[in-house]
C-alpha atoms as a PDB file:
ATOM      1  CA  UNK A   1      10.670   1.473  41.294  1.00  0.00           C
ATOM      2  CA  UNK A   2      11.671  -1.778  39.988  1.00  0.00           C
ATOM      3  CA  UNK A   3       8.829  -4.707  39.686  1.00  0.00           C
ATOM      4  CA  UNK A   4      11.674  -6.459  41.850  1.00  0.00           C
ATOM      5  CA  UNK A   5      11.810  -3.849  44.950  1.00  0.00           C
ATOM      6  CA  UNK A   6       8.043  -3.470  44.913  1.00  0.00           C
ATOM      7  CA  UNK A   7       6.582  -6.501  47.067  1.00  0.00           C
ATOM      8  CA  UNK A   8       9.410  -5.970  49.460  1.00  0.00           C
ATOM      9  CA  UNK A   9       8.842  -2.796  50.109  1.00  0.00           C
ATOM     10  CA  UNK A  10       5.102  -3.612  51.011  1.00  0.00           C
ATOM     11  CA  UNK A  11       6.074  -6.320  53.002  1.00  0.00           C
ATOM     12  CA  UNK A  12       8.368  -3.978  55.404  1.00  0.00           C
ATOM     13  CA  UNK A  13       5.293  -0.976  55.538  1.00  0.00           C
ATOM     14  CA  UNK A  14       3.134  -3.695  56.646  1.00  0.00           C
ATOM     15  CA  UNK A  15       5.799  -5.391  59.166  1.00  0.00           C
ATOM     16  CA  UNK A  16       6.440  -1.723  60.370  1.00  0.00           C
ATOM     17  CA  UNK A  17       2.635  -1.082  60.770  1.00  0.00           C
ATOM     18  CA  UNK A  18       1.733  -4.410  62.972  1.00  0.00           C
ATOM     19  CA  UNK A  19       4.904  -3.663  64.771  1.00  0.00           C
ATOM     20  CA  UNK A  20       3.661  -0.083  65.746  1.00  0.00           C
ATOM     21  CA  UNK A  21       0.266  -1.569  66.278  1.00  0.00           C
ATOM     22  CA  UNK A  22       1.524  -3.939  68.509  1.00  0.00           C
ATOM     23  CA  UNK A  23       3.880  -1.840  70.813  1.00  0.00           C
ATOM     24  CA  UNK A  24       1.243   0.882  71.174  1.00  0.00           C
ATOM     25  CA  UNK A  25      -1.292  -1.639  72.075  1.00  0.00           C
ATOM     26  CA  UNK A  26       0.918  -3.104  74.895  1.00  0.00           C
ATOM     27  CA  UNK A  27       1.827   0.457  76.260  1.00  0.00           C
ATOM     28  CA  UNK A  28       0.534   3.446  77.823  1.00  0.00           C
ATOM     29  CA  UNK A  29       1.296   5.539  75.013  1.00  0.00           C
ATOM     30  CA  UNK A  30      -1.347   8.280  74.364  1.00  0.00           C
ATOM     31  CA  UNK A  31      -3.498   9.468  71.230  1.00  0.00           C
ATOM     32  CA  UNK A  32      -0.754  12.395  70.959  1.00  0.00           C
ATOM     33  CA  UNK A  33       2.188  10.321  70.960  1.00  0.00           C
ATOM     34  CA  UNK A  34       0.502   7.949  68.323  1.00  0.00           C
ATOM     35  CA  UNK A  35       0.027  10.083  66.006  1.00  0.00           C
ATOM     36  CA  UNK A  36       3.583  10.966  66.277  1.00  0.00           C
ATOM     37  CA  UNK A  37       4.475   7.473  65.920  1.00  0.00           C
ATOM     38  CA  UNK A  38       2.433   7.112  63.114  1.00  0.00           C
ATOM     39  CA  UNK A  39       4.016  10.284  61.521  1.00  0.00           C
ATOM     40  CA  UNK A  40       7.403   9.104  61.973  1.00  0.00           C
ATOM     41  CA  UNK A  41       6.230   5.512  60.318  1.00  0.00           C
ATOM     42  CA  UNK A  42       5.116   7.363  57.446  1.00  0.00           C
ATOM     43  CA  UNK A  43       8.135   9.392  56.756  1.00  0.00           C
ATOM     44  CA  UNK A  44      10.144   6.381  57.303  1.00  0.00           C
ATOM     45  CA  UNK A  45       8.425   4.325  54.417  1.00  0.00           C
ATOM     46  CA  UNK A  46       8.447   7.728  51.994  1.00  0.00           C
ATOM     47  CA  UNK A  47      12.355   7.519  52.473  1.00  0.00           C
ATOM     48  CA  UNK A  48      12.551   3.897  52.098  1.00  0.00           C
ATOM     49  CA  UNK A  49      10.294   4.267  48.756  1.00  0.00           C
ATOM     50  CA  UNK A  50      12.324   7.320  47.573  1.00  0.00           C
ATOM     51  CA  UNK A  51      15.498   5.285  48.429  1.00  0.00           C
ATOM     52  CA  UNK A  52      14.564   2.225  46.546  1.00  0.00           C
ATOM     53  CA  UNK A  53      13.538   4.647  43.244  1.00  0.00           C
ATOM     54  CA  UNK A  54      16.567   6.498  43.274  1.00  0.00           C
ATOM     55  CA  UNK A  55      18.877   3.166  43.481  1.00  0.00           C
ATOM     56  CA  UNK A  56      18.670   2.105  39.860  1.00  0.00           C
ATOM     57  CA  UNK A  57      19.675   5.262  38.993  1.00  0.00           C
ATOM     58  CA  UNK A  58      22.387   6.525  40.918  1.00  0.00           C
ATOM     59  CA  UNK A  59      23.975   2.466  40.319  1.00  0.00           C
ATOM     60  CA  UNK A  60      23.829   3.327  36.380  1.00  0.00           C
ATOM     61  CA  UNK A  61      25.460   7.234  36.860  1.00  0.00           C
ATOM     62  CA  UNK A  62      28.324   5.741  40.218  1.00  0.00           C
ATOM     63  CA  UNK A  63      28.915   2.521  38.469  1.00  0.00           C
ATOM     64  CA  UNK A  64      28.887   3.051  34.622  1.00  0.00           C
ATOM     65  CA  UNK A  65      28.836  -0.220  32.632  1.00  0.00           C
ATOM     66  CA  UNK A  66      31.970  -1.241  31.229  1.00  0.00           C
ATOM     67  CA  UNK A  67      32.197  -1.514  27.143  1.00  0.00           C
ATOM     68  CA  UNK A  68      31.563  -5.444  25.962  1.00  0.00           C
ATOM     69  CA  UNK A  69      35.490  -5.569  24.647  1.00  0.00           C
ATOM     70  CA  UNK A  70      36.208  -5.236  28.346  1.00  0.00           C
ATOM     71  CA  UNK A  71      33.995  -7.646  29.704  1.00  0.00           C
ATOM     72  CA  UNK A  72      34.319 -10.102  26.670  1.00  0.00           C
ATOM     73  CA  UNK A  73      36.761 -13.329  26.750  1.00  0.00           C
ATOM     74  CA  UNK A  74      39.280 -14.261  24.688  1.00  0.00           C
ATOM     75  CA  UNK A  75      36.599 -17.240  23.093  1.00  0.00           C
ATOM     76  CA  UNK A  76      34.087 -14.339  22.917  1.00  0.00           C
ATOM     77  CA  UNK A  77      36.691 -12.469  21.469  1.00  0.00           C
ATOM     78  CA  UNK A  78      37.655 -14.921  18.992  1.00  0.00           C
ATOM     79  CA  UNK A  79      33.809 -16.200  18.119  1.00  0.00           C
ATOM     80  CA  UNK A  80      33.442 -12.593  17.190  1.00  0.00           C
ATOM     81  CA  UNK A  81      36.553 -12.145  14.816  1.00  0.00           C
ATOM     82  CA  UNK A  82      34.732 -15.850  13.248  1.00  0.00           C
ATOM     83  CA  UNK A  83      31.471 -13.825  12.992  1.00  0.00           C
ATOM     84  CA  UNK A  84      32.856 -10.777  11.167  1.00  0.00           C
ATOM     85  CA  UNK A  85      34.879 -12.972   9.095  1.00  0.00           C
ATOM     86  CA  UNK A  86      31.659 -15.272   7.878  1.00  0.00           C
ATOM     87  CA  UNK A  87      29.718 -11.948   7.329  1.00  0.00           C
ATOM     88  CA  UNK A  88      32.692 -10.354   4.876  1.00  0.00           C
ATOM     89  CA  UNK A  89      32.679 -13.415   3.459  1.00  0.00           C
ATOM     90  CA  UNK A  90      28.907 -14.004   2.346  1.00  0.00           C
ATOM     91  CA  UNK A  91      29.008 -10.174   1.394  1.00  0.00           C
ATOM     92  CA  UNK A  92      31.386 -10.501  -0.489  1.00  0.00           C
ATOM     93  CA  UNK A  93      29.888 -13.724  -2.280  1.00  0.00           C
ATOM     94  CA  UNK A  94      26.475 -12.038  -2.982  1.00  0.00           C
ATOM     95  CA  UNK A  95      28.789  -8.710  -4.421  1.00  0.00           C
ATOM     96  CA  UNK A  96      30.234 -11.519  -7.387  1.00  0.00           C
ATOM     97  CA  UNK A  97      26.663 -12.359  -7.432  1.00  0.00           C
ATOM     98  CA  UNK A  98      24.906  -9.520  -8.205  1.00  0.00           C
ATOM     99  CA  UNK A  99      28.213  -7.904 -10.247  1.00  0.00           C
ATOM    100  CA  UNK A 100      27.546 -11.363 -12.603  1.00  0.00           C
ATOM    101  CA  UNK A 101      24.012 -11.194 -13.419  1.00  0.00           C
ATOM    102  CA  UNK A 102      24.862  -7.185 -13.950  1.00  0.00           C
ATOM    103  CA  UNK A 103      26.890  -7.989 -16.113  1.00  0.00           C
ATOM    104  CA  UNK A 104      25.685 -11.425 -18.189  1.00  0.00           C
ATOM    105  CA  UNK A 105      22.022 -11.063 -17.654  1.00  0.00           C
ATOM    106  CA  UNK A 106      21.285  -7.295 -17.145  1.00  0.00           C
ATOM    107  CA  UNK A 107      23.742  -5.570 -19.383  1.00  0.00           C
ATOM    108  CA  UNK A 108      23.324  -7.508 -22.513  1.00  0.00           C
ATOM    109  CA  UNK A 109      19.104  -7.250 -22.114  1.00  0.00           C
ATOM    110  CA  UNK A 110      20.001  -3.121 -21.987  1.00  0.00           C
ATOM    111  CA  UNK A 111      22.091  -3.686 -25.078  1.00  0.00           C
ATOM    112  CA  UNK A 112      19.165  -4.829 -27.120  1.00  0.00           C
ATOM    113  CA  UNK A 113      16.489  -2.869 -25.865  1.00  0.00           C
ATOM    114  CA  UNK A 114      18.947  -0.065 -27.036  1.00  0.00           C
ATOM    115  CA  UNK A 115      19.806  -1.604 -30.546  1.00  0.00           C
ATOM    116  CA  UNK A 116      16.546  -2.827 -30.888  1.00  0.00           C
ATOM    117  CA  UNK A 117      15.175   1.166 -30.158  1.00  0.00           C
ATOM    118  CA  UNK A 118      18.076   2.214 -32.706  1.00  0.00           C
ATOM    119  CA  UNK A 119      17.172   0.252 -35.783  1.00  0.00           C
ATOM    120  CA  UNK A 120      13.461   1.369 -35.710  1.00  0.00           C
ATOM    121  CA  UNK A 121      14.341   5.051 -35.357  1.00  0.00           C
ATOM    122  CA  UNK A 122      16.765   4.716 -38.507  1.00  0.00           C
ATOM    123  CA  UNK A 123      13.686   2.385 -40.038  1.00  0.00           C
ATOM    124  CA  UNK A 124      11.241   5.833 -39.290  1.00  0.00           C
ATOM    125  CA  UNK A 125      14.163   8.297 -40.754  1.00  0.00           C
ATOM    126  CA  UNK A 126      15.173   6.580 -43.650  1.00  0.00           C
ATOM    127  CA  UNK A 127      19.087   6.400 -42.391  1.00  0.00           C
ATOM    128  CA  UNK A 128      19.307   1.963 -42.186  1.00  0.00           C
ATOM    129  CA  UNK A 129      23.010   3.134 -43.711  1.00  0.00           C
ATOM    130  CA  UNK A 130      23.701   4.435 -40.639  1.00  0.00           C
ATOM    131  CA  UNK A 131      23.676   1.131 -38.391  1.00  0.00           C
ATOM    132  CA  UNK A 132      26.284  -0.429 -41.075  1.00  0.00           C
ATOM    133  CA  UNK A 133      29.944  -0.220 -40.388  1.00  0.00           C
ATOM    134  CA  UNK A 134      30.911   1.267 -43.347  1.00  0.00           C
ATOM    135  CA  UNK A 135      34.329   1.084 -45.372  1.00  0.00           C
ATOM    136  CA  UNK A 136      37.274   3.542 -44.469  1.00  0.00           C
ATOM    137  CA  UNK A 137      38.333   5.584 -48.046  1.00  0.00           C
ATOM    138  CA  UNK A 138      40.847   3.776 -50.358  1.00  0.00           C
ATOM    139  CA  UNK A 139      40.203   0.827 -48.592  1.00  0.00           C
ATOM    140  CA  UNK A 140      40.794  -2.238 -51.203  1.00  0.00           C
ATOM    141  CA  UNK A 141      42.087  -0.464 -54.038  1.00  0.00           C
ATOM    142  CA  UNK A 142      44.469  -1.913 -56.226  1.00  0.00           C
ATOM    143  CA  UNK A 143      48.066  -1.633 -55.782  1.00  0.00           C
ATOM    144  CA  UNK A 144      49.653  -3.746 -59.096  1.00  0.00           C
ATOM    145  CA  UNK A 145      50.412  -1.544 -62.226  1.00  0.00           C
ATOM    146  CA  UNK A 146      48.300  -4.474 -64.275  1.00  0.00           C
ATOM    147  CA  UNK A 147      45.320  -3.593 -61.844  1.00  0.00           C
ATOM    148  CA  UNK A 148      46.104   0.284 -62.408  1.00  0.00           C
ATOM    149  CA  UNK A 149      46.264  -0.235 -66.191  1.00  0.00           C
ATOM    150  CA  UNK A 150      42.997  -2.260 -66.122  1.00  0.00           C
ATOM    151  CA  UNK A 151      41.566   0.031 -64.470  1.00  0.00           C
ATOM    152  CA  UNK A 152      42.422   3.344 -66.926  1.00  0.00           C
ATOM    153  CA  UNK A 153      40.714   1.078 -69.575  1.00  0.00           C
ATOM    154  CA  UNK A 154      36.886   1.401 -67.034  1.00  0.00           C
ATOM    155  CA  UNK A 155      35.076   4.732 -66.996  1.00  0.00           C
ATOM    156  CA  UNK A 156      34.996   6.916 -63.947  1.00  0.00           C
ATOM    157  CA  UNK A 157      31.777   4.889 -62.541  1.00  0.00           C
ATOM    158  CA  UNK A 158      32.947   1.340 -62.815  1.00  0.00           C
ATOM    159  CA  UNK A 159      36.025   2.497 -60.726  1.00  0.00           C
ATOM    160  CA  UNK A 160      34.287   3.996 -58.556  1.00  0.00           C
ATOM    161  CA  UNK A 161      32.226   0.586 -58.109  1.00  0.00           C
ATOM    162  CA  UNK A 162      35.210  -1.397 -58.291  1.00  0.00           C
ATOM    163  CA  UNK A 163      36.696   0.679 -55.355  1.00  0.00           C
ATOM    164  CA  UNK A 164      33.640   0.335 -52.989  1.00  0.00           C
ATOM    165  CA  UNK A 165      32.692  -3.152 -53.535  1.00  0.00           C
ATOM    166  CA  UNK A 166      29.536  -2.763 -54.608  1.00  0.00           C
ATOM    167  CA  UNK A 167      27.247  -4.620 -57.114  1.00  0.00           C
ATOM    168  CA  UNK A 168      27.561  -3.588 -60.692  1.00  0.00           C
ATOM    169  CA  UNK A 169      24.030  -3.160 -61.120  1.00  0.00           C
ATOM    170  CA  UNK A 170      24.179  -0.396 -58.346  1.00  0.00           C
ATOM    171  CA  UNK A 171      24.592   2.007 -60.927  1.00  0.00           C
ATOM    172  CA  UNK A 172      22.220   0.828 -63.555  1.00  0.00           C
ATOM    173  CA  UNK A 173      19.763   2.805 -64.628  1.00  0.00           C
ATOM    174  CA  UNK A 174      16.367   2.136 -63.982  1.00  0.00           C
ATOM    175  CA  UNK A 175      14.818  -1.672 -64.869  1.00  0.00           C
ATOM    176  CA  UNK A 176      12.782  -1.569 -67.745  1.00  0.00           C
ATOM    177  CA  UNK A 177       9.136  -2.182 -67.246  1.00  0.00           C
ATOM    178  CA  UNK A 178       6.883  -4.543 -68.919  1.00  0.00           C
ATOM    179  CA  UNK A 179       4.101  -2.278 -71.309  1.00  0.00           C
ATOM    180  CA  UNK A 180       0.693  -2.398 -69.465  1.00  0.00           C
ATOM    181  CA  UNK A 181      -1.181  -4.741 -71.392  1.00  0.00           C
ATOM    182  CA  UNK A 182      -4.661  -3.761 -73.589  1.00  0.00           C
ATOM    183  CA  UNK A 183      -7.514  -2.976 -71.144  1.00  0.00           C
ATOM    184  CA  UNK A 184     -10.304  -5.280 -72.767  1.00  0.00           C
ATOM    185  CA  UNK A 185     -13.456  -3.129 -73.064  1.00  0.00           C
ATOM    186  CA  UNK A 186     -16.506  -4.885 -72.323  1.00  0.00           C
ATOM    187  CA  UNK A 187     -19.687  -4.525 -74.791  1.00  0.00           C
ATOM    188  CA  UNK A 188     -23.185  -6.249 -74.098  1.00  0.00           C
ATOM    189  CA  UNK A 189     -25.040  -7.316 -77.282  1.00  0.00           C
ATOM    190  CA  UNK A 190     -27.864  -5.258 -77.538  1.00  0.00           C
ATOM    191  CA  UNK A 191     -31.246  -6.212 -75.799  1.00  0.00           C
ATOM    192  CA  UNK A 192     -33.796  -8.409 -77.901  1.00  0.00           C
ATOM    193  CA  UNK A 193     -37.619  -7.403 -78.423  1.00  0.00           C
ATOM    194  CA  UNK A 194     -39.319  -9.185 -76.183  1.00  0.00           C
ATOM    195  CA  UNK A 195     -41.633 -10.771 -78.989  1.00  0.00           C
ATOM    196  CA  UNK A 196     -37.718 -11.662 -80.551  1.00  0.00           C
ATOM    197  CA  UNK A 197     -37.196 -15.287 -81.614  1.00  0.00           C
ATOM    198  CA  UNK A 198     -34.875 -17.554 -78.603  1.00  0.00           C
ATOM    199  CA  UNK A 199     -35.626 -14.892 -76.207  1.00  0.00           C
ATOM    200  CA  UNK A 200     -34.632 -15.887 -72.635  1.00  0.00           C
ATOM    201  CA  UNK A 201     -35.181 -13.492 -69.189  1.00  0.00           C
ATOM    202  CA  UNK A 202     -32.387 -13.689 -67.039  1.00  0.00           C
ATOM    203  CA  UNK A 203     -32.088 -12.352 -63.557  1.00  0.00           C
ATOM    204  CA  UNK A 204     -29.010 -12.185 -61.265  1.00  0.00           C
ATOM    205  CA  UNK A 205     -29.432 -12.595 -57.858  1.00  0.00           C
ATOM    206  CA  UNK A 206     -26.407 -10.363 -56.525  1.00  0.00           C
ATOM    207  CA  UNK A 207     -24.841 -10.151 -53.111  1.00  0.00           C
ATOM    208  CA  UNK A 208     -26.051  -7.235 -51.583  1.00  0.00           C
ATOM    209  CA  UNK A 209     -29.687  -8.571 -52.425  1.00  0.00           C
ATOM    210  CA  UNK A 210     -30.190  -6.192 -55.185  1.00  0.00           C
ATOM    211  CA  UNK A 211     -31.512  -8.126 -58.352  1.00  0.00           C
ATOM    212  CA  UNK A 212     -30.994  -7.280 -62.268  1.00  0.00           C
ATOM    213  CA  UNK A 213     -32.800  -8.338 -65.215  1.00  0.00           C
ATOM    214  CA  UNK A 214     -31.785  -8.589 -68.844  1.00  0.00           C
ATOM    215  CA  UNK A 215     -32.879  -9.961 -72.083  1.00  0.00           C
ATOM    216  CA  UNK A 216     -30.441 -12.414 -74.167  1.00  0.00           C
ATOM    217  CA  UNK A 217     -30.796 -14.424 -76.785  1.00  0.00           C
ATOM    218  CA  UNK A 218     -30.216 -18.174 -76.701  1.00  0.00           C
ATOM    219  CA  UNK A 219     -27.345 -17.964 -79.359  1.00  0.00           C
ATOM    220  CA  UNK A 220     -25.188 -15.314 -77.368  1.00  0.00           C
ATOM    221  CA  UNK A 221     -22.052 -16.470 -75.831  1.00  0.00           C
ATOM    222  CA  UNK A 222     -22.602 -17.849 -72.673  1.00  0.00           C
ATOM    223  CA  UNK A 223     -19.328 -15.439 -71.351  1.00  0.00           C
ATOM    224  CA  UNK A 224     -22.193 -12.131 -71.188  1.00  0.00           C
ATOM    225  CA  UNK A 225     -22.943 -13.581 -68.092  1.00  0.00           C
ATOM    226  CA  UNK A 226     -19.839 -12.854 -66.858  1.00  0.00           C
ATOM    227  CA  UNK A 227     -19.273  -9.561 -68.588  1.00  0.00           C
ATOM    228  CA  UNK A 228     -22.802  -8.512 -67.538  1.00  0.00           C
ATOM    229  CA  UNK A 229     -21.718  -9.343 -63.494  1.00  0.00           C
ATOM    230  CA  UNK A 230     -17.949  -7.387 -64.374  1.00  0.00           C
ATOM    231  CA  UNK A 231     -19.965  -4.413 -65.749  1.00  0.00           C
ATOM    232  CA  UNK A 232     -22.360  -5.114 -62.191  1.00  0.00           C
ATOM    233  CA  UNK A 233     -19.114  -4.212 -60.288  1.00  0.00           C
ATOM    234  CA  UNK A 234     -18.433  -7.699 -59.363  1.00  0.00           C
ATOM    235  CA  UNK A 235     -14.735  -8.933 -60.906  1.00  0.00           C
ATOM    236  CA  UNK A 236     -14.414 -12.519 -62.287  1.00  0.00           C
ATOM    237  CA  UNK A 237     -11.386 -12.778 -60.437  1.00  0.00           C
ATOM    238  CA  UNK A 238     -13.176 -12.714 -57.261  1.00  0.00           C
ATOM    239  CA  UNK A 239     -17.218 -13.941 -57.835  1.00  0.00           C
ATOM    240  CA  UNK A 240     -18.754 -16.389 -59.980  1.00  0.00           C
ATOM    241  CA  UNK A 241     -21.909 -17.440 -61.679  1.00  0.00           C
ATOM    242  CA  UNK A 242     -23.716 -19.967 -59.848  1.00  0.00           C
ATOM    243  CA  UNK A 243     -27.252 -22.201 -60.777  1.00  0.00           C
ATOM    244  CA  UNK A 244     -29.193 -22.032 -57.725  1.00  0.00           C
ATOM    245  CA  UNK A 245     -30.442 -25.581 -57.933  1.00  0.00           C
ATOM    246  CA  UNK A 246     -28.195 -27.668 -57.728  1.00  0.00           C
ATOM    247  CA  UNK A 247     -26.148 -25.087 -56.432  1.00  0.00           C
ATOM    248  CA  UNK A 248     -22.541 -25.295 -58.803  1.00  0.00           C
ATOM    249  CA  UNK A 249     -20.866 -22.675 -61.021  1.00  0.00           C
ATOM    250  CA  UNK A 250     -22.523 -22.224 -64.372  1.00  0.00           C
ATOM    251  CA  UNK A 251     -20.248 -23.155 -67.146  1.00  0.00           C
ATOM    252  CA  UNK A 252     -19.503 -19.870 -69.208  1.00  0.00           C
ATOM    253  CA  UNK A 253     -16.863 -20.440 -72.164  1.00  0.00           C
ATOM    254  CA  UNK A 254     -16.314 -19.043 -75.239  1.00  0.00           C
ATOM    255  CA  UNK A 255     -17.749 -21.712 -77.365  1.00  0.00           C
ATOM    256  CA  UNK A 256     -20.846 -22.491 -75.304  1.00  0.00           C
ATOM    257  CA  UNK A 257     -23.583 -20.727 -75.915  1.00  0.00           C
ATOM    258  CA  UNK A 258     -26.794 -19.661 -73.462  1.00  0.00           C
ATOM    259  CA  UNK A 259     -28.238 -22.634 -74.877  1.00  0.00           C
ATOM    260  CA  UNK A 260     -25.611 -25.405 -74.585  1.00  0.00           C
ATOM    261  CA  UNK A 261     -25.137 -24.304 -70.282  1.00  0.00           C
ATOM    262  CA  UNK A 262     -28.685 -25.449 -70.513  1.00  0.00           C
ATOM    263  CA  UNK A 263     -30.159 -21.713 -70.101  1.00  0.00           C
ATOM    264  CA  UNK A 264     -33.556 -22.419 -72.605  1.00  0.00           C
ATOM    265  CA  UNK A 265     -35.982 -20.553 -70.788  1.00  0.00           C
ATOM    266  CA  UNK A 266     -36.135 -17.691 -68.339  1.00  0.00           C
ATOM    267  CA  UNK A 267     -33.848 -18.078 -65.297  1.00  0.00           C
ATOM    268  CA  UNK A 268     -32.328 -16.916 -61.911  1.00  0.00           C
ATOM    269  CA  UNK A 269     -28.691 -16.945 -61.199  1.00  0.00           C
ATOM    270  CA  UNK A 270     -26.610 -16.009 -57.834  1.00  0.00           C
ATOM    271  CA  UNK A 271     -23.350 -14.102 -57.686  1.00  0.00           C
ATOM    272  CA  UNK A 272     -21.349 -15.986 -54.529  1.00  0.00           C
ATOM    273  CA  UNK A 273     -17.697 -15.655 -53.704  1.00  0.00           C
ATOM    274  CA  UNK A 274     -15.247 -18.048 -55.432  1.00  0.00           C
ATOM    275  CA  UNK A 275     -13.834 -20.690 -53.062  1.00  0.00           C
ATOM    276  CA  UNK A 276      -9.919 -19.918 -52.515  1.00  0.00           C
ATOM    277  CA  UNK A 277      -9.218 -23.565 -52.431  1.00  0.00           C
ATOM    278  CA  UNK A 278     -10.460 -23.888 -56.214  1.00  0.00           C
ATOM    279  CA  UNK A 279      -8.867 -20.611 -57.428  1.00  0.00           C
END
């Protein structure tokens, strides 16, 4: 039942209930025929409920709703056509769209990912030739008959370079190399007595904390300092001989002796890293 139907359908079952009231309380009806009267009521207001259900219904199944074509006007008609039109339209518009950025933004990103993927699997196989577009056969040769004649004057392989374009030193043989030069081999002076005349104790202070002590004599060269840290495992190249107070590089040269770099007497030394500004 419909939320329509409902209140008046109370409304009559009540109406029909004071009326019965009423007429039985003005008459000399008895209990019997009350009851029968109040049977009858009650069957009456089933089949008016049953009657109101059943309405919606059999309207919808008698009286089928026409199709909106029918009912529509020719505006509504023609606001429709508008409607479908627009809609094609901005379909069509965001079809261009998306067809565009496939096709500028999209395909060209795919492009490189796949060229990009292509050169670093010829990188990993050795085959870089591969991605080049190469030269069809016979492609530039000469034609004149000076060219031709010129050419029965080369050998077989400058032809052949001549043909292909490439760089005459493609064919070269291998460059000659420079001969290694003279490994120096390093030799300490022997070690002094330690009763010996210009005896000196030196002791280098080394990086991993380890300390070594040797005997020199204040005429030697002041370079076994450095040959003595090379021999150490520590390259010239790299580390250096520093005082430790004032902390600067000891002078070691060829000419100097112990003596002139001012080491007279026993002494400590560190081996520190050479600054890459000053190298």
């Amino acid at each position: 039942m419909s939320a329509v139907s409902k209140p008046y359908a109370s409304l009559c079952a009540v109406a029909i209930l004071f009326a019965c009231c009423m007429s039985w309380k003005h008459s000399i009806v008895g209990v019997r025929d009350a009851l029968l009267l109040a049977g009858r009521t009650f069957l009456l207001l089933c089949s008016i409920t049953f009657a109101l259900y059943l309405y919606p219904r059999m309207k919808v199944v008698l009286f089928p709703p026409t199709s909106q074509e029918e009912t529509e006007g020719p505006e509504d008609a023609e606001a429709r056509l508008k409607q479908d039109i627009a809609r094609l339209e901005q379909q069509e518009k965001l079809n261009n769209k998306a067809s565009h950025y496939q096709e500028n933004v999209q395909k060209p990103k795919q492009e490189a990912r796949l060229k990009k993927k292509e050169e670093k699997f010829y990188a990993m196989t050795g085959e870089t030739w591969k991605l080049t577009e190469g030269q069809q056969l016979g492609e530039g040769e000469l034609d004149d008959q000076e060219d031709i004649e010129e050419q029965e004057e080369l050998t077989a392989q400058q032809r052949a370079i001549r043909r292909r374009k490439l760089p005459a030193m493609a064919f070269q043989g291998p460059a000659k190399k420079d001969p290694p030069l003279a490994k120096r081999v390093i030799v300490l002076p022997d070690e002094p007595p330690v009763d010996a005349e210009g005896v000196v104790n030196v002791a280098l202070r080394c990086l991993s904390g380890r300390i070594l002590k040797r005997r020199f004599l204040k005429s030697h060269p002041s370079t076994v300092l450095v040959d003595w840290m090379f021999k150490s495992g520590y390259h010239p190249a790299v580390y250096a001989i520093c005082e430790p107070y004032p902390r600067r590089p000891l002078q070691t040269e060829e000419h100097l002796t112990l003596a002139d770099v001012g080491i007279v007497r026993n002494s400590v030394l560190n081996v520190e890293e050479k600054d890459p500004s000053t190298t």
